[in-house]
Protein backbone atom coordinates (compact mmCIF):
# COMPACT_ATOMS: atom_id res chain seq x y z
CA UNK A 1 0.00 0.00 0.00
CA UNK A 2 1.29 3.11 -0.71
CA UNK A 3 0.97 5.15 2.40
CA UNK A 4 2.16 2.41 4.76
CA UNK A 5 5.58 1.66 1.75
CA UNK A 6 6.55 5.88 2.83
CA UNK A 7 5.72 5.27 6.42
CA UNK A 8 8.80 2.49 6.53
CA UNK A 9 11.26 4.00 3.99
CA UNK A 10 10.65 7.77 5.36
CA UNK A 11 11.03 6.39 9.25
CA UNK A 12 13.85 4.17 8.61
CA UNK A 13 15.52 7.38 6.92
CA UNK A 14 14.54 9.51 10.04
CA UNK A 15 16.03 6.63 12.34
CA UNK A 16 19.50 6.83 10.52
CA UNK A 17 19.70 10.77 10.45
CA UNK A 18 18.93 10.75 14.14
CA UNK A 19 21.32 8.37 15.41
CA UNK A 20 24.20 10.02 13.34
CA UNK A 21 23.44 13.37 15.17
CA UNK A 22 22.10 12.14 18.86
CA UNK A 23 25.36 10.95 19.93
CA UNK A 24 26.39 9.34 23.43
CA UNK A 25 29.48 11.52 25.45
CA UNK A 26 31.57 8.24 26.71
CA UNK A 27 34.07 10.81 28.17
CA UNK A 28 31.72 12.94 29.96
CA UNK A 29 29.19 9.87 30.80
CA UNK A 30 32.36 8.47 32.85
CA UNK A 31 31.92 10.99 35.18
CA UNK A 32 28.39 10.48 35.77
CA UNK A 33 26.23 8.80 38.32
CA UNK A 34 23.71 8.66 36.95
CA UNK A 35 22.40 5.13 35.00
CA UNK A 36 21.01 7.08 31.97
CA UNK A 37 23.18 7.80 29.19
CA UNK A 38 24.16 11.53 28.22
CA UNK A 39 23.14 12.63 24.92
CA UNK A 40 24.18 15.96 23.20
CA UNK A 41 21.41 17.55 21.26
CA UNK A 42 21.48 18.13 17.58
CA UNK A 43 21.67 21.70 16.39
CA UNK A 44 18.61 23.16 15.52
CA UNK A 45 19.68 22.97 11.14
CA UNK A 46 19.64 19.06 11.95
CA UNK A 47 16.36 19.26 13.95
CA UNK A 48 14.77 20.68 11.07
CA UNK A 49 16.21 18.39 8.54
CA UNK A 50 15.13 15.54 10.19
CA UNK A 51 11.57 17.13 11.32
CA UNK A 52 11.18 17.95 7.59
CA UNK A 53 11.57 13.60 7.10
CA UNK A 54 8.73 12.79 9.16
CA UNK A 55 6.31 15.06 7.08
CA UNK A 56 6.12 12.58 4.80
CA UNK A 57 4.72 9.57 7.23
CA UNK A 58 2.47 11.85 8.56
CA UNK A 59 0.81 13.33 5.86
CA UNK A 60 0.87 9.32 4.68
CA UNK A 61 -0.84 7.74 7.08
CA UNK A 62 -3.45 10.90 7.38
CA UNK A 63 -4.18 9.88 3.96
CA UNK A 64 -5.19 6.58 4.39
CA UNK A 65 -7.43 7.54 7.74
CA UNK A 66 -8.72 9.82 5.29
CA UNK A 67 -9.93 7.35 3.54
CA UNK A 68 -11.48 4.74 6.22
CA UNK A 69 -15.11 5.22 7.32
CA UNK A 70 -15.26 6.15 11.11
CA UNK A 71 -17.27 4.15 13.88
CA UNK A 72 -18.31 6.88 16.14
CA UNK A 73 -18.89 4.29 18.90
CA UNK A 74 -14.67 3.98 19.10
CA UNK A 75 -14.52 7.49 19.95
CA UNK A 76 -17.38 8.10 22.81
CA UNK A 77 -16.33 8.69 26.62
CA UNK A 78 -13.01 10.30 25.63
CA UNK A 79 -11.75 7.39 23.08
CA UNK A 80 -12.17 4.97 26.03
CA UNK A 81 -12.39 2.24 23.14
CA UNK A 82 -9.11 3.73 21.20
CA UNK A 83 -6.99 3.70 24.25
CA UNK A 84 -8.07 0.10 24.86
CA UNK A 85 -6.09 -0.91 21.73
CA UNK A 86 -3.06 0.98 22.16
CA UNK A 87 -2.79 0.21 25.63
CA UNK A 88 -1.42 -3.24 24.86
CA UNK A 89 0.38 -2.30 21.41
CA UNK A 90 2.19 0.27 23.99
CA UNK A 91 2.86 -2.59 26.82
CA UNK A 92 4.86 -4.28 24.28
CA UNK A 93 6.78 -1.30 23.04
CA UNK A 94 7.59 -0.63 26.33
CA UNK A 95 8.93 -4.13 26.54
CA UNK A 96 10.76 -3.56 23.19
CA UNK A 97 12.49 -0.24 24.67
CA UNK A 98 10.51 1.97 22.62
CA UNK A 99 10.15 4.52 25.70
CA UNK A 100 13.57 4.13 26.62
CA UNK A 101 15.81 7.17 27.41
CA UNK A 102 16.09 9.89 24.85
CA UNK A 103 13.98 7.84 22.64
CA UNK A 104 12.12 11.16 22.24
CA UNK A 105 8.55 8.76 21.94
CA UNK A 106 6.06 8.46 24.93
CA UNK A 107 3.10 6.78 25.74
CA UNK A 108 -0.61 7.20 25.75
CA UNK A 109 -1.99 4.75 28.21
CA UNK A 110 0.97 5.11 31.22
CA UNK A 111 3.17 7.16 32.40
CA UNK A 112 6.97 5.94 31.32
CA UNK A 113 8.73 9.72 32.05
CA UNK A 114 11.43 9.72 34.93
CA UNK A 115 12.76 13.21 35.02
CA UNK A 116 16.66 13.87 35.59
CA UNK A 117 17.52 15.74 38.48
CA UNK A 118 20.88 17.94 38.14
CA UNK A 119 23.13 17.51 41.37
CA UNK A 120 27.48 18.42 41.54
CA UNK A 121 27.70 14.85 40.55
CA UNK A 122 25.29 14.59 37.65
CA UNK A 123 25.29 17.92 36.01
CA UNK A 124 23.64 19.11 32.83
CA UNK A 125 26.12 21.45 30.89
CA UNK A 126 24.08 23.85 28.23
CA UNK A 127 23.36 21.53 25.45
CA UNK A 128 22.95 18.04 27.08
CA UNK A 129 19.26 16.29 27.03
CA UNK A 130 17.86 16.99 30.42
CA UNK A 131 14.44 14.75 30.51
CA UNK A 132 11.61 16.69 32.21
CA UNK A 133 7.98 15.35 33.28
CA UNK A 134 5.71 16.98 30.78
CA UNK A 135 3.81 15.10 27.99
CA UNK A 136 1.99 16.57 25.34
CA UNK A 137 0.32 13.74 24.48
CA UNK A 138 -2.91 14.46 26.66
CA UNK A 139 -3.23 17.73 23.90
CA UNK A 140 -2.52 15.45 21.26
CA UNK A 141 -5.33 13.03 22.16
CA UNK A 142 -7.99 15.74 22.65
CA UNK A 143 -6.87 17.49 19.44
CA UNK A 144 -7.29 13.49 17.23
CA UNK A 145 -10.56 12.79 19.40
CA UNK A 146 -12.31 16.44 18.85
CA UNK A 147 -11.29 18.08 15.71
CA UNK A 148 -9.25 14.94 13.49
CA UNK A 149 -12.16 12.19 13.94
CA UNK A 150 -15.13 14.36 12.28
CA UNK A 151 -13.30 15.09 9.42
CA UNK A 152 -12.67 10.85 9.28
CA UNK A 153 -16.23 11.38 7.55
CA UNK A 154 -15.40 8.93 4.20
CA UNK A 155 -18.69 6.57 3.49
CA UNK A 156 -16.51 3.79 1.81
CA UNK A 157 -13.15 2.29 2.18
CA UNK A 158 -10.57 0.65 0.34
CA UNK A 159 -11.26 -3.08 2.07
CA UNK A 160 -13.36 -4.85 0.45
CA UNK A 161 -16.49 -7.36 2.44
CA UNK A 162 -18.46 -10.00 1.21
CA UNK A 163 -20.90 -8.87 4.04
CA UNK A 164 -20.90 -4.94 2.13
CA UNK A 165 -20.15 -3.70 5.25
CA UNK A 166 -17.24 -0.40 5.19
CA UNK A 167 -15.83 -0.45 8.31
CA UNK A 168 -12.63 -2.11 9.59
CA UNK A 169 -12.38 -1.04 13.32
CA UNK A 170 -9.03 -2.91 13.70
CA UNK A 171 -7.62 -1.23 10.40
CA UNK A 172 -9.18 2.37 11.68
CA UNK A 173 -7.83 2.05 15.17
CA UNK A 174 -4.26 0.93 14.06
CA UNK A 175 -3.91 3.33 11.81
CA UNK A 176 -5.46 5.75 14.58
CA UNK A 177 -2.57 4.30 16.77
CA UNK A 178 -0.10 5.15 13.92
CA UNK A 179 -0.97 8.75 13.83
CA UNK A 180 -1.07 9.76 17.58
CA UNK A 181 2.52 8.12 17.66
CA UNK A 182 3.73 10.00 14.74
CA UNK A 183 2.08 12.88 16.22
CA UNK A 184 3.50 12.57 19.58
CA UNK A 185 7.16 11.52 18.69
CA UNK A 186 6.90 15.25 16.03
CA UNK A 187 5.80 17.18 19.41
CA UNK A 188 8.57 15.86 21.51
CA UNK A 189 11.58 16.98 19.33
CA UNK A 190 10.32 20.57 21.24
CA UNK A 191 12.68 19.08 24.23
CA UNK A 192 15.80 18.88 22.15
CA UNK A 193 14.52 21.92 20.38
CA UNK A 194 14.74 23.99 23.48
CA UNK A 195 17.49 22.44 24.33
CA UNK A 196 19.47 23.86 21.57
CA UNK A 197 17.72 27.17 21.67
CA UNK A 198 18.92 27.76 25.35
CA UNK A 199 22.56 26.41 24.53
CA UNK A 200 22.58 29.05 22.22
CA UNK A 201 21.54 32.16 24.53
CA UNK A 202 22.24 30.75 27.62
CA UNK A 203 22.59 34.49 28.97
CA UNK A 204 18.83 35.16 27.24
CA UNK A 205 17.31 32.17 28.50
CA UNK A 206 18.63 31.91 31.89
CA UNK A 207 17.01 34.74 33.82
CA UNK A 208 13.69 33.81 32.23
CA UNK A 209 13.55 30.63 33.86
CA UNK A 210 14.62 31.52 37.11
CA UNK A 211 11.84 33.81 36.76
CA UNK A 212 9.59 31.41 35.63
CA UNK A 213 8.70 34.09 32.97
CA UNK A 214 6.46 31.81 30.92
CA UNK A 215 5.32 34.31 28.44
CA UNK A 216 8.67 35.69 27.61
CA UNK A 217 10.05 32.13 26.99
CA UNK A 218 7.86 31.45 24.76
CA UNK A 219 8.37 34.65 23.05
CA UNK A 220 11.86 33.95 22.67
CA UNK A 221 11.75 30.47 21.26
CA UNK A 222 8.86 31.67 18.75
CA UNK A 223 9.88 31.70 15.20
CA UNK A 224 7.01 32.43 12.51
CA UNK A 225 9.30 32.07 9.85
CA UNK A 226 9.62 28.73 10.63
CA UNK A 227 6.29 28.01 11.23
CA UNK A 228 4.95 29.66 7.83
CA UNK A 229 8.11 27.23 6.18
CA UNK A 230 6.34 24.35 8.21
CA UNK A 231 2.89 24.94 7.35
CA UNK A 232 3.77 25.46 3.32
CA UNK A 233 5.54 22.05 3.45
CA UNK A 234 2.91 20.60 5.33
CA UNK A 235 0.71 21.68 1.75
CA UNK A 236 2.85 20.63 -0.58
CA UNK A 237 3.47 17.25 1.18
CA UNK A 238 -0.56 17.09 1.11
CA UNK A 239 -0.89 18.03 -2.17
CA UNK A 240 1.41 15.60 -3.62
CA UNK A 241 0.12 12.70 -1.92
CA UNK A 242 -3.20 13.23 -2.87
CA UNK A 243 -2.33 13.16 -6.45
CA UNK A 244 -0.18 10.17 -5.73
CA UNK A 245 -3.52 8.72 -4.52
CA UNK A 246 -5.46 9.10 -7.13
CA UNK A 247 -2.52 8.43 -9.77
CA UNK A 248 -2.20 5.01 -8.28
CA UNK A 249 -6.34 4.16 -9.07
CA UNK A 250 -7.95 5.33 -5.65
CA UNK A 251 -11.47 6.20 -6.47
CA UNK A 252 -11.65 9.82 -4.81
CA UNK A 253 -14.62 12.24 -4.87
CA UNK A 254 -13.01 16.26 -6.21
CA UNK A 255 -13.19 17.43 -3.12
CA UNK A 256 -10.18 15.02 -1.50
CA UNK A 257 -7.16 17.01 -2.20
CA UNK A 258 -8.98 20.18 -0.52
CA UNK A 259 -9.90 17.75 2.58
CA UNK A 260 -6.28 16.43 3.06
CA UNK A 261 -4.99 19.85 2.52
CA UNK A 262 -7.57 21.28 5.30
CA UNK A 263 -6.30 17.95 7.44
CA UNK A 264 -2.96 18.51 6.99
CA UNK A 265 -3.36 21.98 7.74
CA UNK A 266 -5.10 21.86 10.94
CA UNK A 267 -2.70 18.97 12.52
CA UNK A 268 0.68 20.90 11.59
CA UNK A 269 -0.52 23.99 13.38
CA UNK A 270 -1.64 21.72 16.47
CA UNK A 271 2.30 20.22 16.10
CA UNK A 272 3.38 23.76 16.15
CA UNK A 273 1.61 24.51 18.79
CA UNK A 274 2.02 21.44 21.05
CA UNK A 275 5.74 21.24 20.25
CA UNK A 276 6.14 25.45 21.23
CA UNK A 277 4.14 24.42 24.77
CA UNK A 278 6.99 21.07 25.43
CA UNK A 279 9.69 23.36 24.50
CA UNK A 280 8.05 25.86 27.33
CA UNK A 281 8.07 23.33 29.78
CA UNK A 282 11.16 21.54 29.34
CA UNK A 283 12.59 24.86 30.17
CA UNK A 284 10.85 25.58 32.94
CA UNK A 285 12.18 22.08 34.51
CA UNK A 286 15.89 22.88 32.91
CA UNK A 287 17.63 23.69 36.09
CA UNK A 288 15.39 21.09 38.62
C-alpha cells in the first residue's frame, strides 16, 4: 500500500539521520552517576532536517485515515475504546524499549517519564538532554478525538467485504494508533529543540527561567518564519500525496485534495503549537 511503503522507507531514513546526530558523550558519561546515558542535542539545522523527514509519514498515514469510514462508537467517553487498543500495542513497546531514554517517543496509556535531576555529581552542561515530566500527548489526544475524527467522515473504504459492510475497526484504530505516535514523537523533538535554543543564549534564557517568565520564553523560542516554512511544506506534502492517490487508481470524490490539505493543515498547526508548549516546559524544569 502506498501510504504504509513511505511510512517504513521515510522512518527508517529519520532513524539513521537521528542516530548520526544524537550521539552518546563516553568521556563525559564516565563521570556520571547517573544510570542514563548523556546525549548531546542536535543543532537546531539538523532538527529541522530531520523534522522535515517525518512530514512525509504523517501526511501518509493521514491519507489513508482519510480514507477509512469512522465508527463513532470507538470514539465516545473520551476514546475509552481507542486507548483500549493501544494500551497493549504500547505494553509491548515498552517491553521492546521503545520509551527508553532519549527515545524522544512516549506513551498514551501510562506514564513511562522519569525526570533527571541535576546535582554536583550529575550535572547538565548547556546543550545536554535533560528529561523533564511533561507530555503533550494528553493535547494530542484531545486534538485526534475532537477536531481529526469528524473530518474521518469517508462513506466507503478501500477493504473490500463480502458482508458490504465499510468499516474495519481494527484497520481504523491501528492506523489511529499510527498517527497519535507519529504525532507525539513530532511534538517531543520541542525538548531537544529547546534544548538547543537555550545552549545558544544561555545568557537570554537563563534569567527567564529563574523567573519562571512563561510568556517571555515562549516569546523567545517563537519563530514564525519557521512556522509559515512548516505549514507550506505541510501543503505541498498534502498536495502531492493526494495526487499520488489518485494516480495510483484510488477512487476519490473532487473534493479530496482540498480535505487532506484542510487535514494537513489543521494537525501541523496543532504540532506547532504542542511542540512550542513542550519546548516551554522543558525549560521551565531545565535547572530542577
Amino acid at each position: 500500500m502506498l501510504g504504509l511503503t513511505k511510512i517504513v522507507l521515510v522512518a527508517c531514513s529519520v532513524a539513521s539521520v537521528f542516530g548520526a546526530v544524537v550521539v552518546r558523550d563516553d568521556d563525559a558519561s564516565a563521570n556520571v552517576t547517573a544510570k542514563n546515558p548523556v546525549f548531546t542535542v542536535p543543532t537546531l539545522v539538523q532538527i529541522r532536517d530531520i523534522l522535515a523527514q517525518l512530514e512525509a509519514p504523517i501526511i501518509s498515514a493521514l491519507t489513508e485515515r482519510l480514507n477509512l469510514p469512522s465508527n463513532p462508537a470507538l470514539y465516545a467517553n473520551n476514546g475509552s475504546a481507542l486507548l483500549k487498543y493501544i494500551k497493549p500495542r504500547e505494553a509491548t513497546a515498552n517491553n521492546l524499549g521503545r520509551y527508553a531514554y532519549g527515545k524522544l517517543e512516549y506513551p498514551f496509556t501510562f506514564n513511562a517519564v522519569k525526570p533527571d535531576v541535576t546535582s554536583k555529581s550529575n550535572p547538565f552542561p548547556p546543550g545536554r538532554f535533560h528529561q523533564d515530566s511533561y507530555s503533550g500527548n494528553p493535547s494530542l489526544l484531545s486534538f485526534y478525538l475532537n477536531t481529526l475524527v469528524p473530518l474521518f467522515n469517508a462513506s466507503t473504504g478501500y477493504f473490500y467485504h463480502l458482508d458490504g459492510s465499510q468499516v474495519n475497526d481494527d484497520a481504523t484504530l491501528n492506523l489511529d494508533a499510527t498517527i497519535l505516535a507519529l504525532l507525539s514523537h513530532r511534538t517531543s523533538f520541542g525538548k531537544i529543540v529547546a534544548e538547543s535554543k537555550y545552549a545558544a543564549d544561555v545568557s537570554g534564557f537563563t534569567p527567564l527561567i529563574k523567573a519562571i517568565n512563561t510568556s517571555q520564553i515562549r516569546t523567545l523560542l517563537t519563530n514564525t518564519t519557521q512556522e509559515a516554512g512548516v505549514l507550506a511544506q505541510a501543503a505541498t506534502a498534502a498536495t502531492a500525496f493526494s495526487t499520488a492517490w489518485v494516480a495510483s487508481g484510488a477512487a476519490e470524490p473532487a473534493t479530496f485534495p482540498t480535505q487532506l490539505g484542510n487535514v494537513a493543515a489543521k494537525v501541523f498547526r496543532e504540532l506547532i503549537d504542542t511542540t512550542t508548549d513542550i519546548e516551554v516546559q522543558y525549560l521551565l524544569q531545565r535547572f530542577n
